[in-house]
PDB file of N, CA and C in Angstrom:
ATOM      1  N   UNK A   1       3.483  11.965  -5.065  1.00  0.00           N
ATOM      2  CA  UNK A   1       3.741  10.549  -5.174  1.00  0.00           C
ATOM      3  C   UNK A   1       3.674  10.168  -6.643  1.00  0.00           C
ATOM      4  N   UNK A   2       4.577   9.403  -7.113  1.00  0.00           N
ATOM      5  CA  UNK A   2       4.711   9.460  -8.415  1.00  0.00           C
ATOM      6  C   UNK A   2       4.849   7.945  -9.002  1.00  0.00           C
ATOM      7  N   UNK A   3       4.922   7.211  -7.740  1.00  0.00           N
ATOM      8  CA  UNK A   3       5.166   5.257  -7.561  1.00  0.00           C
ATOM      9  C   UNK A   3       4.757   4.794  -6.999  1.00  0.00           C
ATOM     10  N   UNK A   4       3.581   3.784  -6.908  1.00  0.00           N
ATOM     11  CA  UNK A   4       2.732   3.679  -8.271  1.00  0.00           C
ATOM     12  C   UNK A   4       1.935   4.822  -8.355  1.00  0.00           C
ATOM     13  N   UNK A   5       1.384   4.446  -9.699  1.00  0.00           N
ATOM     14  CA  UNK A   5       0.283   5.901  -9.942  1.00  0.00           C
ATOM     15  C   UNK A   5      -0.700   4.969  -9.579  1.00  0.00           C
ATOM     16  N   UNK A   6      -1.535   5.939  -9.660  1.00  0.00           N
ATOM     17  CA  UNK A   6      -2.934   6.005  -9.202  1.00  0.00           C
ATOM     18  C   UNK A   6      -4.092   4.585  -9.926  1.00  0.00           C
ATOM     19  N   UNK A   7      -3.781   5.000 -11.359  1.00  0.00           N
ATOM     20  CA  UNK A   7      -3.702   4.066 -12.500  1.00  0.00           C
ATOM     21  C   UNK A   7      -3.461   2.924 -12.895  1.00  0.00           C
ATOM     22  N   UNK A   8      -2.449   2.828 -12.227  1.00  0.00           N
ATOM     23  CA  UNK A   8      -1.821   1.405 -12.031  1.00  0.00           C
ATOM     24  C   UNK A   8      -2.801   0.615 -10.523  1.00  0.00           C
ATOM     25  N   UNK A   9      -2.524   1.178  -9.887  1.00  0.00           N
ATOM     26  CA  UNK A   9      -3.248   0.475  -7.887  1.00  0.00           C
ATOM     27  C   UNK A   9      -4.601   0.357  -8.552  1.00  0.00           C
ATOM     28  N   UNK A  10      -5.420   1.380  -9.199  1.00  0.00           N
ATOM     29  CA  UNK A  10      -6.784   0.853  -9.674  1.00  0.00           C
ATOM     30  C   UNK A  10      -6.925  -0.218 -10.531  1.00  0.00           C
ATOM     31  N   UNK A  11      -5.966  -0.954 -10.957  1.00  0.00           N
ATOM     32  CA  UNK A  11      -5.519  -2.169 -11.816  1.00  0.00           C
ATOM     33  C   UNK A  11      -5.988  -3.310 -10.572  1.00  0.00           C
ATOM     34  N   UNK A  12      -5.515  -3.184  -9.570  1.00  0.00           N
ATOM     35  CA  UNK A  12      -5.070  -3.770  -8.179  1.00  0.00           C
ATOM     36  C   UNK A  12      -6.198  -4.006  -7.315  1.00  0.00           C
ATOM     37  N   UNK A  13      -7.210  -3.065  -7.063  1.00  0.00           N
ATOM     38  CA  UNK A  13      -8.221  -2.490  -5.904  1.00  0.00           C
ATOM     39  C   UNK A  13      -9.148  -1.945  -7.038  1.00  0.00           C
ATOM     40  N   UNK A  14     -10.410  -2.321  -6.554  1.00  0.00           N
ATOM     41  CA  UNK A  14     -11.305  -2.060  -7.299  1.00  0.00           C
ATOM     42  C   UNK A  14     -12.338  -0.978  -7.187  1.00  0.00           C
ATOM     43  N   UNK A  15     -11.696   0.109  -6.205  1.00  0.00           N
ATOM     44  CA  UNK A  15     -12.208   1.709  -5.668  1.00  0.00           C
ATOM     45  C   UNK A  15     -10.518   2.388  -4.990  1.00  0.00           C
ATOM     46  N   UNK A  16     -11.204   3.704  -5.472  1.00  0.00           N
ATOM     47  CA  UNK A  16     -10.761   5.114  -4.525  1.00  0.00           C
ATOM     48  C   UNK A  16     -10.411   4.330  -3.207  1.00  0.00           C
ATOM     49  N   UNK A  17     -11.508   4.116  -2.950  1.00  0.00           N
ATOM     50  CA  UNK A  17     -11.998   4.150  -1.295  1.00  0.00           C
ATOM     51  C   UNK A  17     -11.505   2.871  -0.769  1.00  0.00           C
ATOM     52  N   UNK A  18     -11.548   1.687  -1.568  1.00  0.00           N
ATOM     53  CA  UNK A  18     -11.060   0.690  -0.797  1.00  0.00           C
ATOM     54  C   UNK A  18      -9.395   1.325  -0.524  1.00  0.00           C
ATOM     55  N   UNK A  19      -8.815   1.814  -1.847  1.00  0.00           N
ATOM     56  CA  UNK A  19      -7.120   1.823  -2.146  1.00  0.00           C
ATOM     57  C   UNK A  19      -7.249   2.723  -0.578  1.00  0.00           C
ATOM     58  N   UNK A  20      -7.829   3.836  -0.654  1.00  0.00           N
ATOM     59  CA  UNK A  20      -7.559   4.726   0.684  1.00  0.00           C
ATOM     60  C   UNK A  20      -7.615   3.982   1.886  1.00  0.00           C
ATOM     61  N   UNK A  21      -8.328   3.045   2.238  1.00  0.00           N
ATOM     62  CA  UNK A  21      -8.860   2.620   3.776  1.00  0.00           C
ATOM     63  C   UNK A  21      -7.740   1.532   3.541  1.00  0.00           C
ATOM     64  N   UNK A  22      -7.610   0.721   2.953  1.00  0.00           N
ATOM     65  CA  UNK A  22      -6.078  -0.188   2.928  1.00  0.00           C
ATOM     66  C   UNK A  22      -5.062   0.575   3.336  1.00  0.00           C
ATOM     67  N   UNK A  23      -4.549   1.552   2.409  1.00  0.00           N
ATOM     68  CA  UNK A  23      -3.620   1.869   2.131  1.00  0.00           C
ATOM     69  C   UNK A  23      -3.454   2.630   3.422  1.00  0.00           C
ATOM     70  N   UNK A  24      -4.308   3.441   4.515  1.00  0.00           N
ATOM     71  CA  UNK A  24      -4.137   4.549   5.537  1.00  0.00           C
ATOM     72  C   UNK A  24      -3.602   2.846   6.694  1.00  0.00           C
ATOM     73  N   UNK A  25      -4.444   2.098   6.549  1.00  0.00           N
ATOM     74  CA  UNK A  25      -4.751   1.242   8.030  1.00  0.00           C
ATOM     75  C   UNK A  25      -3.176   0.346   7.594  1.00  0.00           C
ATOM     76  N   UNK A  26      -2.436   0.086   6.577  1.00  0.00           N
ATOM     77  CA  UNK A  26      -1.306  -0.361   6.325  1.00  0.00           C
ATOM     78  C   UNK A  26      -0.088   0.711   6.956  1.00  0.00           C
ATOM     79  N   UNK A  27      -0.393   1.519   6.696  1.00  0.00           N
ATOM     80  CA  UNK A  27       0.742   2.805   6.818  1.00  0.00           C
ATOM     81  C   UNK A  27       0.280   2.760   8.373  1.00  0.00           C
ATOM     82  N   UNK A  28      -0.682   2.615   9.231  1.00  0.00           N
ATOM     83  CA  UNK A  28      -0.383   2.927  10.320  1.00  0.00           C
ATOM     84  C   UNK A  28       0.095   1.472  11.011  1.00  0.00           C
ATOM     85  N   UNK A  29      -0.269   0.453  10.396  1.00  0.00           N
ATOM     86  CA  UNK A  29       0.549  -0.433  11.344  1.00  0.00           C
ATOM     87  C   UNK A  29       2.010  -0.533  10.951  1.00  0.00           C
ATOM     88  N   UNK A  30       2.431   0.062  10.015  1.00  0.00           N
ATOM     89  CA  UNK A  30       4.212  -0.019   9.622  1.00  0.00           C
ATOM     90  C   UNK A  30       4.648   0.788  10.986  1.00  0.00           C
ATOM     91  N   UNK A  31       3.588   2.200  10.972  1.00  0.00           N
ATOM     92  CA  UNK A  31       4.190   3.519  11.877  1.00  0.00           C
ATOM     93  C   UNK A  31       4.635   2.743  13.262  1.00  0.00           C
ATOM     94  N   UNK A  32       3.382   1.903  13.553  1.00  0.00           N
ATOM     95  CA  UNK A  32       3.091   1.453  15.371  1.00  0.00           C
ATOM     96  C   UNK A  32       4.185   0.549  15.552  1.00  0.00           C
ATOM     97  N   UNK A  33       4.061  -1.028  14.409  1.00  0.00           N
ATOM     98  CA  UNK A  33       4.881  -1.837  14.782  1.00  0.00           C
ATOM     99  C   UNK A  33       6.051  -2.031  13.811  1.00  0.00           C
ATOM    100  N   UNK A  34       6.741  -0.844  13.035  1.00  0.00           N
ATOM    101  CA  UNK A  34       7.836  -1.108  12.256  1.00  0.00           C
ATOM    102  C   UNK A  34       7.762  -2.211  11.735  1.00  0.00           C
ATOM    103  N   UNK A  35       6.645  -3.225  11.090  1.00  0.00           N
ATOM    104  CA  UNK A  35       6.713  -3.953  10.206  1.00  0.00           C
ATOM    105  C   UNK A  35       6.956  -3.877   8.943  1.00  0.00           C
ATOM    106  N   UNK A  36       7.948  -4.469   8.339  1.00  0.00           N
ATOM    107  CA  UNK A  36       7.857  -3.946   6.174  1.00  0.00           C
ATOM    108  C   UNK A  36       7.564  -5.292   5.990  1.00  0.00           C
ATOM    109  N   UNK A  37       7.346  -5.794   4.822  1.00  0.00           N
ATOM    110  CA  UNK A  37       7.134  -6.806   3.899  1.00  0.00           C
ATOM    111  C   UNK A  37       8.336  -6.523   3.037  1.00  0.00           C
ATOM    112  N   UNK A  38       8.983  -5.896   3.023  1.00  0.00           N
ATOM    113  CA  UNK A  38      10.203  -5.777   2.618  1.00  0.00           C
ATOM    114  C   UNK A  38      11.448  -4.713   2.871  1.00  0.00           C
ATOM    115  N   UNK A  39      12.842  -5.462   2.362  1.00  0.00           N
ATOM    116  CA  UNK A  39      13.895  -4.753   3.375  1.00  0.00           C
ATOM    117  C   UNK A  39      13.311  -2.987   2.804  1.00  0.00           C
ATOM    118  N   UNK A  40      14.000  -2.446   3.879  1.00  0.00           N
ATOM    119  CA  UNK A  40      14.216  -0.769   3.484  1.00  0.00           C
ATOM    120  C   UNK A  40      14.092  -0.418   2.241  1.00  0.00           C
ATOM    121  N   UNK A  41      15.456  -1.091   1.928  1.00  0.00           N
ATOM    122  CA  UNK A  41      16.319  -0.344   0.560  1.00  0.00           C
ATOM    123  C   UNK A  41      15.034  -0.713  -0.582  1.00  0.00           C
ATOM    124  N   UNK A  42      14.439  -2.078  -0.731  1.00  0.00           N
ATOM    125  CA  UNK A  42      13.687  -2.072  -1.850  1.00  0.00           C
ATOM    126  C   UNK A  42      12.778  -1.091  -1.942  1.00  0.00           C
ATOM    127  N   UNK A  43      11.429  -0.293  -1.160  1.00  0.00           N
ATOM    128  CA  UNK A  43      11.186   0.389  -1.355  1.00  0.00           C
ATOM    129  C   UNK A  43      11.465   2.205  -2.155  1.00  0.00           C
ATOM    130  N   UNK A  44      10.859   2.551  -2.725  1.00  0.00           N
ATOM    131  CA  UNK A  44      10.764   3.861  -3.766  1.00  0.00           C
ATOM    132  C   UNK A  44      10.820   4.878  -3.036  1.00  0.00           C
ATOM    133  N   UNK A  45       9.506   4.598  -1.954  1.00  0.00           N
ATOM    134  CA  UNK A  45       8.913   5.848  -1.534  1.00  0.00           C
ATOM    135  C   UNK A  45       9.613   5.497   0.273  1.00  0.00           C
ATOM    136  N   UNK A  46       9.693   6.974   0.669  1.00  0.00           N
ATOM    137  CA  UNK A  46      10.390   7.072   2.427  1.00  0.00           C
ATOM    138  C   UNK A  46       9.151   7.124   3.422  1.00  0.00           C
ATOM    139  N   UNK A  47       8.041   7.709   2.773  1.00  0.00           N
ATOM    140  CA  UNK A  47       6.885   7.896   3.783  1.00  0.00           C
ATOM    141  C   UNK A  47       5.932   6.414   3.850  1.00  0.00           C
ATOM    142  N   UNK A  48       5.616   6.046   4.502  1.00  0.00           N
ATOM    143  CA  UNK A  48       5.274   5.099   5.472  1.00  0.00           C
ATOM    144  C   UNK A  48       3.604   5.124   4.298  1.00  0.00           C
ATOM    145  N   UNK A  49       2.801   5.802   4.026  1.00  0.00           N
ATOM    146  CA  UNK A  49       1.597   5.336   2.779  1.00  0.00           C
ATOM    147  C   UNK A  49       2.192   5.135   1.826  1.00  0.00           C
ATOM    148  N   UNK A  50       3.254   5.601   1.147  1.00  0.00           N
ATOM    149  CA  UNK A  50       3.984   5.270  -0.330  1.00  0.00           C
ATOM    150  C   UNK A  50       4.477   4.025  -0.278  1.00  0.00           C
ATOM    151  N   UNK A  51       5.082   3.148   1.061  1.00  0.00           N
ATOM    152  CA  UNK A  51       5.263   1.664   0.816  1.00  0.00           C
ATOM    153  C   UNK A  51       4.092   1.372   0.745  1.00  0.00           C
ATOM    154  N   UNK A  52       3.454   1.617   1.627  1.00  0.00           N
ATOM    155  CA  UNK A  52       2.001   1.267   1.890  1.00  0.00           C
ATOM    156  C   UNK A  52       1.290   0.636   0.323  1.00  0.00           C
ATOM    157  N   UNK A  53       1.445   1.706   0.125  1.00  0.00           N
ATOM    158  CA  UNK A  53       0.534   1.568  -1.898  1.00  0.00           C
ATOM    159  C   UNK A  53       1.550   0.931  -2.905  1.00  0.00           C
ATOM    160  N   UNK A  54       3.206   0.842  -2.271  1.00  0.00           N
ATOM    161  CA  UNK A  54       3.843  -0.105  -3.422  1.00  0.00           C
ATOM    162  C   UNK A  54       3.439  -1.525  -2.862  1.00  0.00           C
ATOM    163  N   UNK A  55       3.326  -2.050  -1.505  1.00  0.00           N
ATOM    164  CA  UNK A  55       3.168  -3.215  -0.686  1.00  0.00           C
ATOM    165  C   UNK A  55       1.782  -3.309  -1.709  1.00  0.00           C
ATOM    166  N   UNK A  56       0.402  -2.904  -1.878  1.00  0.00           N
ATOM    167  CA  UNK A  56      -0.949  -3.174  -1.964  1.00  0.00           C
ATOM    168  C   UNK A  56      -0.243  -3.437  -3.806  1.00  0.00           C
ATOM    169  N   UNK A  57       0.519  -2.759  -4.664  1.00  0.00           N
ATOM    170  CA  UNK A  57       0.607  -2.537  -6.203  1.00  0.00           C
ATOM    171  C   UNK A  57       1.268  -3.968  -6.002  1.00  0.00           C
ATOM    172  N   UNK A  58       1.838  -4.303  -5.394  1.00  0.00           N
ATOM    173  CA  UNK A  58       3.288  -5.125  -5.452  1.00  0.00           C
ATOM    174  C   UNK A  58       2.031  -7.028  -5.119  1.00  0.00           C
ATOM    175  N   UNK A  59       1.351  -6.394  -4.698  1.00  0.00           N
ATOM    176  CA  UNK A  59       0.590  -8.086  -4.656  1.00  0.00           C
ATOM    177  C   UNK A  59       0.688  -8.429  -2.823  1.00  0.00           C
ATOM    178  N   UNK A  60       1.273  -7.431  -2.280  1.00  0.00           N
ATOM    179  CA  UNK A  60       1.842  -8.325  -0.901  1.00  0.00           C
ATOM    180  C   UNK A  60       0.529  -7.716   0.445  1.00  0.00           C
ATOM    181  N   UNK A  61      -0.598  -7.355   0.044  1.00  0.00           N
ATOM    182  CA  UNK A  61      -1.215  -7.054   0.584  1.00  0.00           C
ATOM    183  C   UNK A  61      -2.831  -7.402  -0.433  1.00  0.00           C
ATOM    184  N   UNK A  62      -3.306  -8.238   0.259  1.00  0.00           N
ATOM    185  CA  UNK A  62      -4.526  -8.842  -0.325  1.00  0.00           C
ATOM    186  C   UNK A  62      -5.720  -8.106   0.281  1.00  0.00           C
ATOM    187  N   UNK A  63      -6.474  -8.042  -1.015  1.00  0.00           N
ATOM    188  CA  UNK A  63      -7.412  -6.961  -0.048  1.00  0.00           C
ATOM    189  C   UNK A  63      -8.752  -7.701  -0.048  1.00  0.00           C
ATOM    190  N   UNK A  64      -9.362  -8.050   0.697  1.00  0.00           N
ATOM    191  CA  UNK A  64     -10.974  -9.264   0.401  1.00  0.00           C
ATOM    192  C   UNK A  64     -11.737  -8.496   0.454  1.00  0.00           C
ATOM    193  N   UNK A  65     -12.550  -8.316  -0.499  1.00  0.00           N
ATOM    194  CA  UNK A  65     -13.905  -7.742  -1.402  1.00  0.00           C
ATOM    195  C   UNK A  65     -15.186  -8.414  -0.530  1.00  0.00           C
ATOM    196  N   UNK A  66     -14.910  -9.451   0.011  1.00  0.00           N
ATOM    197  CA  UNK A  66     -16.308 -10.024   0.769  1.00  0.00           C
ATOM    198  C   UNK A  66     -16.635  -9.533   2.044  1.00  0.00           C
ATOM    199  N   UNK A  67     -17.815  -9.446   2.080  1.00  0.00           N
ATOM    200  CA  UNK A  67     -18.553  -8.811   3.038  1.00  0.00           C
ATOM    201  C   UNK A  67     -19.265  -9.638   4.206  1.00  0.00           C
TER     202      UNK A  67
END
């Protein structure tokens, strides 16, 4: 995966671990209910976590830090 880097999403999310647990539980609701936040074609990446992590880089997935 080469879009976004790693580098960049830690700009975004403020752990490893949050970016992972977003980013897995996003990719599986695209898988279940074919939802995008955007058409096809805009996306980079074909696998279902690579939108996942452009959706979370891209702003369109808010992630709340509160507990």
């Amino acid at each position: 995966m080469l879009y976004p880097s790693i580098d960049k999403l830690l700009k975004v999310v403020d752990s490893k671990y949050s970016l992972a647990i977003v980013a897995a539980k996003r990719s599986k609701e695209m898988s279940v209910n074919e939802s995008y936040q955007l058409p096809l074609t805009k996306y980079k990446n074909q696998k279902n976590i690579g939108k996942a992590l452009e959706e979370i880089y891209q702003g369109l997935i808010i992630i709340n830090n509160d507990n």
